[in-house]
Every structure is written in C-alpha cells, then in structure tokens.
Protein backbone atom coordinates (compact mmCIF):
# COMPACT_ATOMS: atom_id res chain seq x y z
CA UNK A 1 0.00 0.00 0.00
CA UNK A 2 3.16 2.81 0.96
CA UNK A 3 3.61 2.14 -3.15
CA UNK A 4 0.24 2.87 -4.24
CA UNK A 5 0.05 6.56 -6.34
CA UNK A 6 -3.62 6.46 -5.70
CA UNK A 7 -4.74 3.20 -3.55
CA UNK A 8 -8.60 2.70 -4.37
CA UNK A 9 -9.44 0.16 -2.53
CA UNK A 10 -9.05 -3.63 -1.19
CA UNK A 11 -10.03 -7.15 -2.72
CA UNK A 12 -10.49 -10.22 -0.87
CA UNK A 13 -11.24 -13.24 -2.32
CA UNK A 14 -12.39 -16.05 -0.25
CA UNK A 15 -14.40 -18.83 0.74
CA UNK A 16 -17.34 -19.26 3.26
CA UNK A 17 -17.37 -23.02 3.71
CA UNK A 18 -13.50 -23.87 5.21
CA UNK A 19 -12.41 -22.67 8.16
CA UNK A 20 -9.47 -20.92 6.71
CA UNK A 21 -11.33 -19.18 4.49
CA UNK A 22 -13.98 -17.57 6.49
CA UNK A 23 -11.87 -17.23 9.25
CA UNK A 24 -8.72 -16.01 8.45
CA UNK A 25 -10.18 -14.27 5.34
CA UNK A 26 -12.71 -12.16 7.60
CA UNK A 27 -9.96 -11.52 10.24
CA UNK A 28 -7.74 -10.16 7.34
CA UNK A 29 -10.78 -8.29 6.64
CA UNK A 30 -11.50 -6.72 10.22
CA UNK A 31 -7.22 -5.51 10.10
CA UNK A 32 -7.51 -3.96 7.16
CA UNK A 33 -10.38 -1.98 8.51
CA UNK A 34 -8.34 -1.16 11.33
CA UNK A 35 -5.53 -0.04 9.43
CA UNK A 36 -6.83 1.88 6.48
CA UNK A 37 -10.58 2.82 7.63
CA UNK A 38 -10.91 4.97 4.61
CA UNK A 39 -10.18 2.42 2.15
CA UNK A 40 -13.07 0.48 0.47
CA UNK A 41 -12.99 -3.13 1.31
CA UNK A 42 -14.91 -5.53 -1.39
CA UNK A 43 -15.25 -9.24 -0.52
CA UNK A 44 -15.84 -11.43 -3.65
CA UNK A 45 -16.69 -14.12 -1.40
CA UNK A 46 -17.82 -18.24 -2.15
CA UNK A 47 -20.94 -18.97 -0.37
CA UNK A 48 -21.08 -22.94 0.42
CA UNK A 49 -23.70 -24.94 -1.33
CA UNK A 50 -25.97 -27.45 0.01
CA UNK A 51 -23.98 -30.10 -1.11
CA UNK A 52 -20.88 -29.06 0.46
CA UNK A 53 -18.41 -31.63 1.48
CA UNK A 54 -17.22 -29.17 4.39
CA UNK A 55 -19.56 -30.97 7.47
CA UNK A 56 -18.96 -27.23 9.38
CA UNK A 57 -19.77 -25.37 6.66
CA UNK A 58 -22.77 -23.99 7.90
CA UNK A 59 -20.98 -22.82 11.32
CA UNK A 60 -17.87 -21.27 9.07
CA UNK A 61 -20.66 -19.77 6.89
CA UNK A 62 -22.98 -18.18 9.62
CA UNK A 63 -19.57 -16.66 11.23
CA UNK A 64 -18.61 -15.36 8.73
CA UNK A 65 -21.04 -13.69 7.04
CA UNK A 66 -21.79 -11.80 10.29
CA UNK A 67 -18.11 -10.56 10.06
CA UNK A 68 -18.70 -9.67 6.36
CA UNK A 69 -21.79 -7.17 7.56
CA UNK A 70 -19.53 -5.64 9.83
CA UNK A 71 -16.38 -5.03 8.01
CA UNK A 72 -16.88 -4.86 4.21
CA UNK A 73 -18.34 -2.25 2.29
CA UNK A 74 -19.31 -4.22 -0.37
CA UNK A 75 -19.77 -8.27 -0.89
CA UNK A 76 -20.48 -10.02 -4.28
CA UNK A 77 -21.65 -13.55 -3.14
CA UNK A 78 -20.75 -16.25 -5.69
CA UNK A 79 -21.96 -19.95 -5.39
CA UNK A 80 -20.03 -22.62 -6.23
CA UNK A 81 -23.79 -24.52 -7.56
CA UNK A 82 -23.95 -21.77 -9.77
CA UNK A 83 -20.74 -21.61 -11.26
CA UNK A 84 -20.48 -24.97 -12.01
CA UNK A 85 -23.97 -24.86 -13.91
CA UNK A 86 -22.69 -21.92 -16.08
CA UNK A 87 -18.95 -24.01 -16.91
CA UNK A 88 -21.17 -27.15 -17.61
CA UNK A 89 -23.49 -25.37 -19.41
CA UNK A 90 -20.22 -23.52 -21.78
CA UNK A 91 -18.76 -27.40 -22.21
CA UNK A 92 -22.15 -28.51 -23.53
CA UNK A 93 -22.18 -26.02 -26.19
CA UNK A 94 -18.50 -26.13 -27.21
CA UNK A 95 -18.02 -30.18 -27.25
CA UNK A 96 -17.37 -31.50 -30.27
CA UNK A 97 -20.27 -33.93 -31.68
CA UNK A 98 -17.68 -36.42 -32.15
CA UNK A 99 -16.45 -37.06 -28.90
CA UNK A 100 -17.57 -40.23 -27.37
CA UNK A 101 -20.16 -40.50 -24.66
CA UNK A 102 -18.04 -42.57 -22.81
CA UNK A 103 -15.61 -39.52 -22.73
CA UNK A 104 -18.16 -37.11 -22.30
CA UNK A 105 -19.52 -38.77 -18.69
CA UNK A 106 -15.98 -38.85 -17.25
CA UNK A 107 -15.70 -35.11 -17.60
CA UNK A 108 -19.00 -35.03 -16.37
CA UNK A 109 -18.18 -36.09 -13.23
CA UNK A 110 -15.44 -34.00 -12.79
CA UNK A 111 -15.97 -30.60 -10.88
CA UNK A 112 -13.98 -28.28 -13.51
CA UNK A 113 -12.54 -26.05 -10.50
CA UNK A 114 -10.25 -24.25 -13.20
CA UNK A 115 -13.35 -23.13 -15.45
CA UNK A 116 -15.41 -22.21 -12.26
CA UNK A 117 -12.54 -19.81 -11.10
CA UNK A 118 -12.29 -18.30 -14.81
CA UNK A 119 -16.00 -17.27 -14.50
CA UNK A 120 -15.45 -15.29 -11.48
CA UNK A 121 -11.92 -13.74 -12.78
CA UNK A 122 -13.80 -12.68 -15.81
CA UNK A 123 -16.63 -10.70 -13.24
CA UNK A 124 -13.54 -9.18 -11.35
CA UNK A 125 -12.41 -8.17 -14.67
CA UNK A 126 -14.97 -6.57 -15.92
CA UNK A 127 -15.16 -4.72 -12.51
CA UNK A 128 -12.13 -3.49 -12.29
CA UNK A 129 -11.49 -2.70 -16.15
CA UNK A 130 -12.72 0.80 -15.81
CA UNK A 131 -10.14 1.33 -13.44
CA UNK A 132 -7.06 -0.31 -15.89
CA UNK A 133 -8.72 0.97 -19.61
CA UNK A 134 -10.02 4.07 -20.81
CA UNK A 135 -13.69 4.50 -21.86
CA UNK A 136 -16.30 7.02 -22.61
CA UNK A 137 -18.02 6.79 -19.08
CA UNK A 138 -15.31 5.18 -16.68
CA UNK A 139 -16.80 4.53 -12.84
CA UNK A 140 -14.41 4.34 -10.21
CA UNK A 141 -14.81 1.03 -8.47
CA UNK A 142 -15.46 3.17 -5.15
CA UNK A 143 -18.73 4.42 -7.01
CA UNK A 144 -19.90 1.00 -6.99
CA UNK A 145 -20.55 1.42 -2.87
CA UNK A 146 -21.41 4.75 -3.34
CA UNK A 147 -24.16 4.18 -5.59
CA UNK A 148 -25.32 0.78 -4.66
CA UNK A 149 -25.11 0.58 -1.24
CA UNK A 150 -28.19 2.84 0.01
CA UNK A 151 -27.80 1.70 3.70
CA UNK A 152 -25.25 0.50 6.37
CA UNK A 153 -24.83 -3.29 6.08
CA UNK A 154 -27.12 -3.93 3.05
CA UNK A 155 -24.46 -4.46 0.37
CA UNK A 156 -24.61 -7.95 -0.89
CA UNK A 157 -24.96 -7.41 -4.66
CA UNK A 158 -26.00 -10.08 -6.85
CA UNK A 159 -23.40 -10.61 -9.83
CA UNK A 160 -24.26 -11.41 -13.68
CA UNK A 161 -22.17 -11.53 -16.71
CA UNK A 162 -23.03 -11.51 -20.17
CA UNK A 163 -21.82 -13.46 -22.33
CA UNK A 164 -21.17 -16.69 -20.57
CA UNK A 165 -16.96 -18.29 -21.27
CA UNK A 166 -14.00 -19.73 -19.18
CA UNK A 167 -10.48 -18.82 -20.18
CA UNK A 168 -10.12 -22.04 -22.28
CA UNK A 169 -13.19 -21.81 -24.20
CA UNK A 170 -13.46 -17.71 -24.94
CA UNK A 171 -15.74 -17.87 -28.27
CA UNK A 172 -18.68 -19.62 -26.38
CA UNK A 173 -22.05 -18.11 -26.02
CA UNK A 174 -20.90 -14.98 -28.09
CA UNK A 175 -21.65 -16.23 -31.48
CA UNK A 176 -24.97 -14.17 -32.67
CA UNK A 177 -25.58 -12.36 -29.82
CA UNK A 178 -26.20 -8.84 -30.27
CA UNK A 179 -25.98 -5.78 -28.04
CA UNK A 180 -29.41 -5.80 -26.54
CA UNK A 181 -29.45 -9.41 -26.72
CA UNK A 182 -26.20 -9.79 -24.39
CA UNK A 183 -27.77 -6.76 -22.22
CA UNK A 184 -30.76 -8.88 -21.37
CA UNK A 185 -28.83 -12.23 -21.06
CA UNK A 186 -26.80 -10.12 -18.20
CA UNK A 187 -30.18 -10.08 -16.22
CA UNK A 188 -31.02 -13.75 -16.78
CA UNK A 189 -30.96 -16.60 -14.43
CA UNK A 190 -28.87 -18.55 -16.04
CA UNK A 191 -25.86 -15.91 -16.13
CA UNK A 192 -26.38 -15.26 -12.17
CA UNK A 193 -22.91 -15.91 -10.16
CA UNK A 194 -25.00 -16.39 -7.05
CA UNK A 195 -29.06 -18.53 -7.13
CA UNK A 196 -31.59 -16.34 -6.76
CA UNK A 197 -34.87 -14.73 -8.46
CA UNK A 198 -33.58 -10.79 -9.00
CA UNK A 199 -36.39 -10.31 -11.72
CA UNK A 200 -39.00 -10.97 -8.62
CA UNK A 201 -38.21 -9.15 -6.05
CA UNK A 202 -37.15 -5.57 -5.55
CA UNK A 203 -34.25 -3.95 -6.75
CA UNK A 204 -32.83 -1.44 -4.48
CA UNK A 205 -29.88 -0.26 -7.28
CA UNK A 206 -28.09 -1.64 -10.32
CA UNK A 207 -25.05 -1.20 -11.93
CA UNK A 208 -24.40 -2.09 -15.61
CA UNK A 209 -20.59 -1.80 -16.55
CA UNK A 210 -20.24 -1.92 -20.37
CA UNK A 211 -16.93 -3.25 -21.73
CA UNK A 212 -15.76 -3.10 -25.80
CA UNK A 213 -18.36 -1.39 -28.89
CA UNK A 214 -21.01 -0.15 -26.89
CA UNK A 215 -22.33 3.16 -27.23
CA UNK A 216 -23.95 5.04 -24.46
CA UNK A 217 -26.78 4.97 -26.84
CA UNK A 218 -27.53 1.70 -26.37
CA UNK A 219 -27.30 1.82 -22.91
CA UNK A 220 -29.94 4.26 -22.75
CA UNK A 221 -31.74 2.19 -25.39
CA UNK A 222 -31.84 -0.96 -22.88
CA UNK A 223 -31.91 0.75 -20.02
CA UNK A 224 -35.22 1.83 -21.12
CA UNK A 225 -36.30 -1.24 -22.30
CA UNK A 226 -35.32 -3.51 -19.28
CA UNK A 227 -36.59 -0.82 -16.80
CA UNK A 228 -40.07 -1.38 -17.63
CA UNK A 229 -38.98 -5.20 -16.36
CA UNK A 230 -37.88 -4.70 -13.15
CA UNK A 231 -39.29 -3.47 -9.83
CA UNK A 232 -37.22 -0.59 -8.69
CA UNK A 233 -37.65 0.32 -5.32
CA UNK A 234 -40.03 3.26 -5.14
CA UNK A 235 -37.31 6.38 -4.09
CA UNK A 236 -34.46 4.79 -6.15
CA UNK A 237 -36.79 4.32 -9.79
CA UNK A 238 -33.64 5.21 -11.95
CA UNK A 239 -31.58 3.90 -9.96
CA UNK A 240 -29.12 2.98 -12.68
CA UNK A 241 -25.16 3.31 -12.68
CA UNK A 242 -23.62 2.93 -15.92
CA UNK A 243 -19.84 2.41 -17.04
CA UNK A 244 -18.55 1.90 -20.32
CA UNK A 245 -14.95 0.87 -20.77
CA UNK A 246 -13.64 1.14 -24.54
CA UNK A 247 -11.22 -2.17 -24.22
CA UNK A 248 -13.68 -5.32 -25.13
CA UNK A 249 -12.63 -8.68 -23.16
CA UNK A 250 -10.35 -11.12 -24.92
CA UNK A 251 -11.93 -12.78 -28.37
CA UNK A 252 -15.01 -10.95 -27.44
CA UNK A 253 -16.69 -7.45 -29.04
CA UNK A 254 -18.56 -6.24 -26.28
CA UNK A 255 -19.54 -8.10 -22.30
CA UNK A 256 -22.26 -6.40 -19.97
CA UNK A 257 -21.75 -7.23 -16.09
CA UNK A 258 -24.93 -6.24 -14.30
CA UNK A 259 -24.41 -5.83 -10.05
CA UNK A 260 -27.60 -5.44 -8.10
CA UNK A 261 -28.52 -4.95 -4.74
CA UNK A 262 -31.47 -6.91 -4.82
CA UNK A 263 -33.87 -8.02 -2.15
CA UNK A 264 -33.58 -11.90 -3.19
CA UNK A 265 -30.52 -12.45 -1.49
CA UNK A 266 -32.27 -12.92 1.53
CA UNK A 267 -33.17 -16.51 0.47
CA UNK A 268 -29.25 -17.16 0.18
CA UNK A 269 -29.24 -16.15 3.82
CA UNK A 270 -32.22 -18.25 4.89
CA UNK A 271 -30.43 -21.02 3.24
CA UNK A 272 -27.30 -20.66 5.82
CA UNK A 273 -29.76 -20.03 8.84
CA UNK A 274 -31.55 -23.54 8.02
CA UNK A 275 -28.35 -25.39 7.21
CA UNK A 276 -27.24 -23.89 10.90
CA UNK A 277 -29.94 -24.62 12.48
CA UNK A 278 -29.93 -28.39 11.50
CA UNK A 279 -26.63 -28.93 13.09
CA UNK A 280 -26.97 -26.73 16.16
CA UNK A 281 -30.28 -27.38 17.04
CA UNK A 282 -29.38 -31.17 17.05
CA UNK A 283 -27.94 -31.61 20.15
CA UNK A 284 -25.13 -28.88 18.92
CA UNK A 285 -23.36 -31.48 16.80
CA UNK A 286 -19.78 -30.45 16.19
CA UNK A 287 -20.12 -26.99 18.48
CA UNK A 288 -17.25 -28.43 21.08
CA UNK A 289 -14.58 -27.84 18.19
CA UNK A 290 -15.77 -24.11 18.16
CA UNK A 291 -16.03 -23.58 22.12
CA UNK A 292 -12.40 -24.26 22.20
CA UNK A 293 -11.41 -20.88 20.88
CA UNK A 294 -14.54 -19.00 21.45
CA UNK A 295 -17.72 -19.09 23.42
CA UNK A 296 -20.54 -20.19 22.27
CA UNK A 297 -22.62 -16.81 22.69
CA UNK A 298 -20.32 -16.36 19.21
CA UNK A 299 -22.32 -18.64 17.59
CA UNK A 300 -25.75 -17.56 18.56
CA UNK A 301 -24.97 -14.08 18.16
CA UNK A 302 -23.78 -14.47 14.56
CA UNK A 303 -26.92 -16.44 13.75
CA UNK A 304 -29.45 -13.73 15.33
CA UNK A 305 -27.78 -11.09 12.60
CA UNK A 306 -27.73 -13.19 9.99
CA UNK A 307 -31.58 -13.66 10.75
CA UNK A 308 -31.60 -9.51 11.07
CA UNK A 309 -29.95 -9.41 8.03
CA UNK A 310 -32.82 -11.04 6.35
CA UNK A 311 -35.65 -9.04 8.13
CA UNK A 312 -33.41 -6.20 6.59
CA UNK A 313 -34.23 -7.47 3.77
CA UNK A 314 -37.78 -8.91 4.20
CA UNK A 315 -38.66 -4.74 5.27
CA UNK A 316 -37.32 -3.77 2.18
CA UNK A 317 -39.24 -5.50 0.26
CA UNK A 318 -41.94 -4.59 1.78
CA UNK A 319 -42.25 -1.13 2.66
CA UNK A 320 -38.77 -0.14 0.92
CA UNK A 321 -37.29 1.57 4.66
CA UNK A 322 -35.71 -0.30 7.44
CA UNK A 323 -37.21 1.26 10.25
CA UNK A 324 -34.65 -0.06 13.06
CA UNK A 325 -31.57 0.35 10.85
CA UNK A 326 -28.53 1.94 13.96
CA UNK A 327 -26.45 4.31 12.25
CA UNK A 328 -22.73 3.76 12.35
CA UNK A 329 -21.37 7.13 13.33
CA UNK A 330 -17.66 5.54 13.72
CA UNK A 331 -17.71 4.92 10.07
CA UNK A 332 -15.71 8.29 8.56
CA UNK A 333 -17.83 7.32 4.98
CA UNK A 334 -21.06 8.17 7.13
CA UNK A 335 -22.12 11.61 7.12
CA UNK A 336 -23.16 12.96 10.51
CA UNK A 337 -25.31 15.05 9.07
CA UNK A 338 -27.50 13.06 7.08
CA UNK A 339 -29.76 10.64 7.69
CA UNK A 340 -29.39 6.91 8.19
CA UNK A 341 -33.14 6.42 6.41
CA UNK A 342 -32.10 8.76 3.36
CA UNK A 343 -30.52 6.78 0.41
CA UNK A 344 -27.27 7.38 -1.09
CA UNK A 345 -27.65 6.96 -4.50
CA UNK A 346 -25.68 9.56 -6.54
C-alpha cells in the first residue's frame, strides 16, 4: 500500500465453507479496517452450497457472514452450484459432436474447479477494467458502494455476466448475440454468479458496466427497455449506474456485467440459517470444536444477525425503509449530518 500513487481500494477473495477461508479471510478483513478505515474493502466471497463436502460449513458460513456485515463495504456472493452450472453449461455447447459419450460422462463427473474460477476472474475483470482501460463513461470502483449501497450493512450485490466463457473456451455463447441481446442475457438466471430470483423481487440499485463497442446509446436504449422489467424500489426508480470501458474482453466485441442490490438475497441467507440450524439445534453437533477458541454466545450471536440481516431485507421489500436500521457514526464514509433512512444513490 506505501507504493500505491492512488490506492482505491481492497479485494479479498475467499471462501465461506472452510475454516481458513472464512476465518482467516474475515480476520484479514477486520485488520484492514483497522488499518486503512478509509479504504473500500470488497469481498468477492464463495458462499457454500448445500452439497458441500465441508460438514462445518454452515458454522464457518454463519460466522462469517456476520463478520462480512460488519467489516466490508461491499460483498459479491458467488456460489459454487452456480458456477459450475454456467462451466457445464459452456462445455455442452463447445463439445465437439464427435467425442464419445463414454468420454463425455468422465468429464462429467469431474468438478472443472479451473473453469469455475475463470467465471469469477472474468466478473472481477470486468469490474475493475474501468479502473485499468479508458472508456467514454469510466466509474471508479469506489462508485460502486457509493451508488449501490443505500444503507449501512445492506451491500450484498448479486453478480451477472453476459456473455457466458471460461479462459479455455473464450468464443462460447458470443456467437450471434447482439448488443441488446447480451444486455438482457446479463439479467437472466442462467448468467447469475450467485441462485436467486432478482427479476421478482425488488431492486434497491443496479449497476451495468459496459466493456468493448457499446455506445452510451444503447445503454440508454436498454436501459429503457429492461426498466419497464424490473421493480425498482419506489425512491431509487432510476436507480441505474452505468460504465462503459472502450477495451472489449479477450476474443469478445462487447460483455455487460450487471451488479444489483437486490432483495432476493435474503433466500441465500435463509439457506445458511436452516443449514445452521440443522446442526446446532441437534444436540449442537460439532459446536465443542468451536467452544475451544470461542464461546458459544459467538455462535448464537452471529446467527441472530444473519436472521436480522434477512428481516433487513424482508422490510425492504416490503415497505422499501428499514425502520430499526442503527447508524454507524464511527464509520468516517457516514455523514453525521445526514440521515441513516435517506438513500445514497448519486
């Protein structure tokens, strides 16, 4: 950082399910917030899936999602469930017709952890590429809290990239698509880093950053267009931030990546309370390896926010205001002066 011209801001990368992971990776989180408390912190961080192998997953998870409330100012959950739909989903369309079935269930069965990872470089990438290239409209990654982020603690942004390829196979899913068409694949299912159902529930903000031949014209255009689609909270109805970077992404014309804060993640977060609560509330399986380093208050405590984190969530919906929302006056990012209820989009 004592090398940095201009230091912008902090990247973790990180899994939910191991206890490395969401422990260390959160702790490294909580000192850097210590030592540079002006400095954004985004955690692109991999929430466990049902199926994980990890039998304390749902403990790690729980703890450490509390800690990512507290000390990031901005999360972008990824699933590994997902991820590994989109990379099978890439191999179906770019394997040969004459490779053998017998081939073609062995690499079925293999999780393609190199291909998953490419996906989520590639939504880093187009992230931070307004920061690296020029462009007509560049957004400073900053902007993305600033803009997205309308309240203390609610800044779990859904992730979607359009179009769909891993590092090995760049020229899938790109072959007709056009502008618009790539601009609604970005808010599709099927492109989503993290499971979820965006397109019903309310969207507090979104974020569409542009990379390659696309004209702010055609922004506006689909902007327009998907709009009329969505239901935008009601103070935040244009609630749109928009960055176009002029470099395209490798073997590619144009890529949209769409962030939202979105009111569906709170399923993801019911998902880790249940998954808790069927090891805890079982006679506290596996608690005892926990209660050797911390008490066990720990572990309630983290599950009763993760549980306000979804009320958050639930009121949102609902009435768009969170009516018991406690300001955090020892943030310096938090005006005094304004209040906590008031959004922040810019």
């Amino acid at each position: 950082t004592e090398r940095c011209d201009s230091l912008q801001s902090f990247l973790l990368f990180h899994s939910l399910g191991g206890g490395t992971g969401s422990g260390l990776g959160t702790y490294i989180l909580s000192l850097l917030e210590d030592e540079y408390p002006e400095v954004y912190r985004f955690a692109t961080s991999v929430f466990p899936s049902s199926d994980d192998d990890v039998v304390t997953s749902p403990y790690n998870a729980v703890l450490a999602a509390n800690q990512l409330r507290e000390h990031a100012d901005c999360v972008f959950p990824i699933e590994n469930e997902a991820l590994l739909n989109i990379a099978e989903r890439i191999e179906a369309v770019t394997t040969s017709r004459e490779r053998s079935n017998e081939t073609m269930k062995k690499a079925s069965k293999a999780k393609p952890f190199d291909k998953m990872n490419s996906i989520a470089a590639h939504m880093i990438a187009n992230l931070t590429s307004c920061a690296r290239f020029p462009g007509q409209l560049n957004v400073d990654i900053s902007e993305v809290t600033t803009n997205l982020v309308p309240f203390p603690k609610v800044h779990f942004l859904m992730s979607s990239i359009s179009p769909l390829y891993t590092l090995s196979e760049t020229s899938a899913d790109a072959r007709t698509k056009s502008i618009d068409q790539t601009f609604s694949a970005a808010f599709s299912r099927k492109n989503q880093l993290c499971t979820g159902s965006p397109l019903e529930n309310k969207y507090l903000a979104c974020a569409l950053l542009a990379r390659g031949s696309v004209q702010l014209s055609d922004v506006n255009r689909n902007v327009s267009k998907l709009s009329k689609q969505l239901d935008m909270v009601q103070w935040n109805q244009e609630g749109f931030k928009v960055g176009l970077c002029s470099v395209p992404p490798i073997n590619h014309p144009y890529s949209v990546l769409c962030l939202s804060n979105n009111c569906c993640i709170r399923s993801t977060f019911k998902r880790m309370e249940d998954r808790f609560k069927t090891l805890y509330d079982r006679r506290k399986a596996f608690v005892h390896h926990y209660t050797q380093y911390v008490e066990e208050s720990h572990l309630v405590e983290a599950l009763e926010n993760i549980v306000e984190a979804q009320s958050d969530y639930e009121e949102l919906q609902a009435t768009g205001i969170i009516s018991s929302f406690k300001s955090q006056s020892g943030d310096p990012r938090i005006s005094a002066s304004r209040s906590i209820y008031s959004p922040v989009i810019s």
